[in-house]
C-alpha atoms as a PDB file:
ATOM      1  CA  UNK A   1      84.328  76.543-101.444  1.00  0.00           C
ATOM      2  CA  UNK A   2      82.437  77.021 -98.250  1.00  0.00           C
ATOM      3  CA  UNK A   3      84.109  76.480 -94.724  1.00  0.00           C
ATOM      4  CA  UNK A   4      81.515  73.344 -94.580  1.00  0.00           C
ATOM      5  CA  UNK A   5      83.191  71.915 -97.647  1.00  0.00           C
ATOM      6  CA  UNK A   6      87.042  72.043 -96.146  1.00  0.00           C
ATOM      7  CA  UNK A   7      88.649  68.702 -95.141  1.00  0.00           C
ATOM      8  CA  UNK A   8      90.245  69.770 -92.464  1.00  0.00           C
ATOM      9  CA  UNK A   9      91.715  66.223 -91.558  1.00  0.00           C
ATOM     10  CA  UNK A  10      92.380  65.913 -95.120  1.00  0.00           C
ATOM     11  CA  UNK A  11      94.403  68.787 -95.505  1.00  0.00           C
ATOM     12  CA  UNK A  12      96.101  67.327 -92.056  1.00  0.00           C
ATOM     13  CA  UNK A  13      96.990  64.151 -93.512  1.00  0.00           C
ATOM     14  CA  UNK A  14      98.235  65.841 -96.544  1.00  0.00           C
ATOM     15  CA  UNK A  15     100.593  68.471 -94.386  1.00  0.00           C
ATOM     16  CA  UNK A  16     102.379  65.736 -92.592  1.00  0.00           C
ATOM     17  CA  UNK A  17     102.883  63.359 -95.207  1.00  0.00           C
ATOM     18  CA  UNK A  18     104.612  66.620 -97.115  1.00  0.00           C
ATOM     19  CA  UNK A  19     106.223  67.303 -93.882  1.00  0.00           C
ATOM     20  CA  UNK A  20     107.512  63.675 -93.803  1.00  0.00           C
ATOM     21  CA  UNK A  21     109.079  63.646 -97.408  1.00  0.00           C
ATOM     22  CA  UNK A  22     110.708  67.123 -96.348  1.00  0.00           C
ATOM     23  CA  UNK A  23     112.131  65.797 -93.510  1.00  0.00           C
ATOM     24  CA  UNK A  24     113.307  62.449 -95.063  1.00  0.00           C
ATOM     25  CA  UNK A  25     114.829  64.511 -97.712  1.00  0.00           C
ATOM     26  CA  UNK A  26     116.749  66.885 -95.712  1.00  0.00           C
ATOM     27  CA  UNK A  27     118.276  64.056 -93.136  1.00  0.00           C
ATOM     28  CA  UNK A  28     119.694  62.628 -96.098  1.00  0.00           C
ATOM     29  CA  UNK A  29     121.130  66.216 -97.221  1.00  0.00           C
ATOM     30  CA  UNK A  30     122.074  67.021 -93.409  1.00  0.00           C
ATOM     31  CA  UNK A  31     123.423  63.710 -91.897  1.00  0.00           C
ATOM     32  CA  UNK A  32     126.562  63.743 -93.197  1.00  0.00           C
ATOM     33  CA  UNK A  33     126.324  60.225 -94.480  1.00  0.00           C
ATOM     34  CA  UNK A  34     128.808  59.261 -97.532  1.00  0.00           C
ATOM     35  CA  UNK A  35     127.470  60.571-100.858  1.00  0.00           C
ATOM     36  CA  UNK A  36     126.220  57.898-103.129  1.00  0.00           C
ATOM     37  CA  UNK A  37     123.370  56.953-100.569  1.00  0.00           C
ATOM     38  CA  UNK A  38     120.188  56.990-102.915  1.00  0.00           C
ATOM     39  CA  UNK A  39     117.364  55.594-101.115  1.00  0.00           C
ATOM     40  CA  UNK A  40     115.985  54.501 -97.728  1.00  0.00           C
ATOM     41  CA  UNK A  41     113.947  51.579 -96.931  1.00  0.00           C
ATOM     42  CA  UNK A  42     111.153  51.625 -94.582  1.00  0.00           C
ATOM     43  CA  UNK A  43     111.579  50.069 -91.464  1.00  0.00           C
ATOM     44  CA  UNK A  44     108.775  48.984 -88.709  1.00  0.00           C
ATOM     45  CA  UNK A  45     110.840  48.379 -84.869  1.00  0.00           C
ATOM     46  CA  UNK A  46     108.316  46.454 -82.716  1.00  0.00           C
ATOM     47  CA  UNK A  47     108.745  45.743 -79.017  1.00  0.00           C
ATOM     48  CA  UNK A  48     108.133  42.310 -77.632  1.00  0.00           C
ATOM     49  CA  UNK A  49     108.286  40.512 -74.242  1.00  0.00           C
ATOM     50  CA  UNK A  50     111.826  39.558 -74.604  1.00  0.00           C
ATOM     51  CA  UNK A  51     113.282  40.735 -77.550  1.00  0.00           C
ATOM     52  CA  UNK A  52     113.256  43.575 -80.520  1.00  0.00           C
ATOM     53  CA  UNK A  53     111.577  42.672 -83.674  1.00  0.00           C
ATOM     54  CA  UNK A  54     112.830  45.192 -86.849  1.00  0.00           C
ATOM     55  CA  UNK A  55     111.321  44.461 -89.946  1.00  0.00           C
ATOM     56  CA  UNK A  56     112.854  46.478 -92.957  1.00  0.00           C
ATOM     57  CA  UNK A  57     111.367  46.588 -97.041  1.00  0.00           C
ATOM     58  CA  UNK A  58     114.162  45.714 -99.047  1.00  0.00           C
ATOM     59  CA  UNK A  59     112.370  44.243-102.330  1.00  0.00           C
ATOM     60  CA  UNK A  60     115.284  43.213-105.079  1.00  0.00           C
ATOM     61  CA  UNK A  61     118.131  43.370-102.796  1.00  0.00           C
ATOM     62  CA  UNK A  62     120.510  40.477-102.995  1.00  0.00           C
ATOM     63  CA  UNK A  63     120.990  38.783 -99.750  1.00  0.00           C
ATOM     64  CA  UNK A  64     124.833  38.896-100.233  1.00  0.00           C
ATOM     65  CA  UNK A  65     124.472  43.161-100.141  1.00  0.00           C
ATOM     66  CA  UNK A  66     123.363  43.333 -96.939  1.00  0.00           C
ATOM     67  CA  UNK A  67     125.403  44.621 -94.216  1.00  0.00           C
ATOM     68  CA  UNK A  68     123.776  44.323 -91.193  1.00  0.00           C
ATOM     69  CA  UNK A  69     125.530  44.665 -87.181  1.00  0.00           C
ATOM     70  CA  UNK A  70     124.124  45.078 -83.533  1.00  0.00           C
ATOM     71  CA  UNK A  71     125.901  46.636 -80.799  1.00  0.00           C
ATOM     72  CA  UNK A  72     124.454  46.860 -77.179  1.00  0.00           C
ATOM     73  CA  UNK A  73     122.848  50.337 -77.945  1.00  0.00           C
ATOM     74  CA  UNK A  74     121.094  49.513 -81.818  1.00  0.00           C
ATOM     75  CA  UNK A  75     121.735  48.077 -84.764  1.00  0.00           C
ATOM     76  CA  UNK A  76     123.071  49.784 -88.239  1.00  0.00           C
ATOM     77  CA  UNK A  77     121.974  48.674 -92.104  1.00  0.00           C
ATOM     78  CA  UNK A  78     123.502  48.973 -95.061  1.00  0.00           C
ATOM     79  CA  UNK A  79     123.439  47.627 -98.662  1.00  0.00           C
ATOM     80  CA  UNK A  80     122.536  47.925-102.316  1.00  0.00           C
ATOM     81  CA  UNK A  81     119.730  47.490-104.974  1.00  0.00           C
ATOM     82  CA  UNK A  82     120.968  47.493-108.342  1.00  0.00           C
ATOM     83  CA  UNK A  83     119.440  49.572-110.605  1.00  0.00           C
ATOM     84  CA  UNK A  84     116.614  47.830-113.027  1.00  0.00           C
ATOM     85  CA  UNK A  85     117.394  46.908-116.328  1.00  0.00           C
ATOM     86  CA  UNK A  86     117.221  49.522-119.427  1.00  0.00           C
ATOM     87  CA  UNK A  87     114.515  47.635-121.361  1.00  0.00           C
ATOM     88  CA  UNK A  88     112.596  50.299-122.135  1.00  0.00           C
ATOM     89  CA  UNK A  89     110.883  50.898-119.032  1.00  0.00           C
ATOM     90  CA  UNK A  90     107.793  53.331-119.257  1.00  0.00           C
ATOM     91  CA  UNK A  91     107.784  54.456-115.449  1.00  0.00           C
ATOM     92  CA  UNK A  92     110.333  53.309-113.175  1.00  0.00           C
ATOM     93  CA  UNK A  93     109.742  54.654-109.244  1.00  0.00           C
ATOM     94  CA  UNK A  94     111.407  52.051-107.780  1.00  0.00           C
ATOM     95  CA  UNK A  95     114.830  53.787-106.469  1.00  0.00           C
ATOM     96  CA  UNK A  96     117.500  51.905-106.746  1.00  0.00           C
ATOM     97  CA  UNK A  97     121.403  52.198-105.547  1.00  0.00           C
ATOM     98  CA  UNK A  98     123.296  52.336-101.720  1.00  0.00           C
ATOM     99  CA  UNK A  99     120.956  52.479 -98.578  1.00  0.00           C
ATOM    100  CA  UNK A 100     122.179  53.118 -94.799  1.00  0.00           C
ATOM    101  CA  UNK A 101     119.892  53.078 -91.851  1.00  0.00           C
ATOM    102  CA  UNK A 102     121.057  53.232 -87.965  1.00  0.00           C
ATOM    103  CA  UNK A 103     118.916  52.855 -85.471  1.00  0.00           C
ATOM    104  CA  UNK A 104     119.505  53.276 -81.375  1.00  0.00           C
ATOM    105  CA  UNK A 105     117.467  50.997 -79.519  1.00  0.00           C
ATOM    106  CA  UNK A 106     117.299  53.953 -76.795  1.00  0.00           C
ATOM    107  CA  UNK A 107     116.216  52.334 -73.056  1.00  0.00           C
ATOM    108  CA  UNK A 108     116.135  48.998 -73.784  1.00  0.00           C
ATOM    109  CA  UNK A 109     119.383  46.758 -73.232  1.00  0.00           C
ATOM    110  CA  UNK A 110     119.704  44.418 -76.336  1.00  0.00           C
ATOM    111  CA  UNK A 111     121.756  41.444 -76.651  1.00  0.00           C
ATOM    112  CA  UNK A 112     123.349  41.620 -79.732  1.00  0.00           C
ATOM    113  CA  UNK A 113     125.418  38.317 -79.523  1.00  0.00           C
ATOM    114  CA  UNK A 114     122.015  36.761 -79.721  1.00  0.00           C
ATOM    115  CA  UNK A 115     120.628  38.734 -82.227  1.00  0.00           C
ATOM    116  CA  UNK A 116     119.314  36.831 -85.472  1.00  0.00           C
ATOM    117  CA  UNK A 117     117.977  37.766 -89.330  1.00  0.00           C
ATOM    118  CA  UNK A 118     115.963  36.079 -91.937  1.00  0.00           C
ATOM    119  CA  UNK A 119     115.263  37.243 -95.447  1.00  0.00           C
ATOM    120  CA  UNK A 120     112.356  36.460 -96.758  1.00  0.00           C
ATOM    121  CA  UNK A 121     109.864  37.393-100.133  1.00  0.00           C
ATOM    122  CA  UNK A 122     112.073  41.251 -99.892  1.00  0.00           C
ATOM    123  CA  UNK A 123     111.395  42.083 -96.011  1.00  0.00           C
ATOM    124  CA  UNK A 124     114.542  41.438 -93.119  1.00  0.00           C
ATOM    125  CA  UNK A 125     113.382  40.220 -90.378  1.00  0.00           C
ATOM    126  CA  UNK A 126     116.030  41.185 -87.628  1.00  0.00           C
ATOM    127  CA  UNK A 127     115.292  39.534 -84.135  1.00  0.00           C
ATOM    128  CA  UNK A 128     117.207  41.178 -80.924  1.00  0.00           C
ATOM    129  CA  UNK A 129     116.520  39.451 -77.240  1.00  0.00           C
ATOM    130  CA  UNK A 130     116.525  41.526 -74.705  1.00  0.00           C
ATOM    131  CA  UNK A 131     119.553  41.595 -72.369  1.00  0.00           C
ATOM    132  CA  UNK A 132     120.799  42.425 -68.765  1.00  0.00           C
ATOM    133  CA  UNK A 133     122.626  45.879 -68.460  1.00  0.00           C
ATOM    134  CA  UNK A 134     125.895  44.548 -67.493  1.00  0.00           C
ATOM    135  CA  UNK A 135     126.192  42.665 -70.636  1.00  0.00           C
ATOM    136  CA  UNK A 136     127.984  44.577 -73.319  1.00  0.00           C
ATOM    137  CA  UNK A 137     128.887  42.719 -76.755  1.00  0.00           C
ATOM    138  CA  UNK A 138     129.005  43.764 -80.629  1.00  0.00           C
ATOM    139  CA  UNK A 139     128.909  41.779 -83.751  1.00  0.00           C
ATOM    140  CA  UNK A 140     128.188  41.367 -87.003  1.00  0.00           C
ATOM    141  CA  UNK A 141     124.895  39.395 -87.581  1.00  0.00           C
ATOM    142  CA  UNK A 142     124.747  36.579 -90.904  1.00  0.00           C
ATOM    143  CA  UNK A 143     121.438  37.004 -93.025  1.00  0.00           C
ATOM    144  CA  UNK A 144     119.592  33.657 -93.658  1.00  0.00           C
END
């Protein structure tokens, strides 16, 4: 192979997403998070006039394992999908067990007593208005 035939933005893409899984892998190993934890759902955080939109993946998890609550500084997730039925599967990648994800909403004041989640066709849809500094509240937020 000639330097004219290297992919050099392939072989980029393919470093980072290695670098990703590594990294994934090792805060789970690292973070000092309660054993058990088996998987972790992707998450997209998107920043809107007024409020925090999070959307998180959480395909075949029961609305009733969700654990989701907002403080003034970010929001923490937690929960289950149960493992998939031994019916002779052929390949199963799904993963399947506890999940925990915390995220700090870092330079934006949040509102968490306003903060509101819908569950819909697997994705959370977490909705967080944007607050005044002064105002300082924490709660646990009900998943429709």
């Amino acid at each position: 192979m000639g330097l004219r035939d290297w992919d050099i933005f392939g072989e980029i893409a393919k470093l980072r997403r290695d670098i990703d899984r590594f990294s994934r892998n090792a805060r789970l190993d690292l973070s000092g998070e309660p054993e058990g934890l088996s998987w972790t759902p992707l998450v997209d955080i998107h920043e809107q006039d007024d409020a925090i939109v999070v959307l998180v993946d959480l395909p075949g998890v029961k609305r009733g394992e969700i654990d989701l609550r907002v403080d003034r500084e970010g929001l923490t997730l937690e929960g289950e999908r149960p493992p998939p039925e031994a019916d002779g599967g052929i390949r199963l990648e799904r993963p399947a067990g506890r999940f925990r994800r915390s995220f700090r909403i870092a330079g934006i004041p949040i509102d968490p007593s306003g903060a509101e989640a819908t569950y819909r066709d697997g994705v959370l849809r977490i909705r967080i208005p944007r607050a005044r500094r002064d105002e300082v509240t924490k709660r646990r937020v009900e998943v429709d």
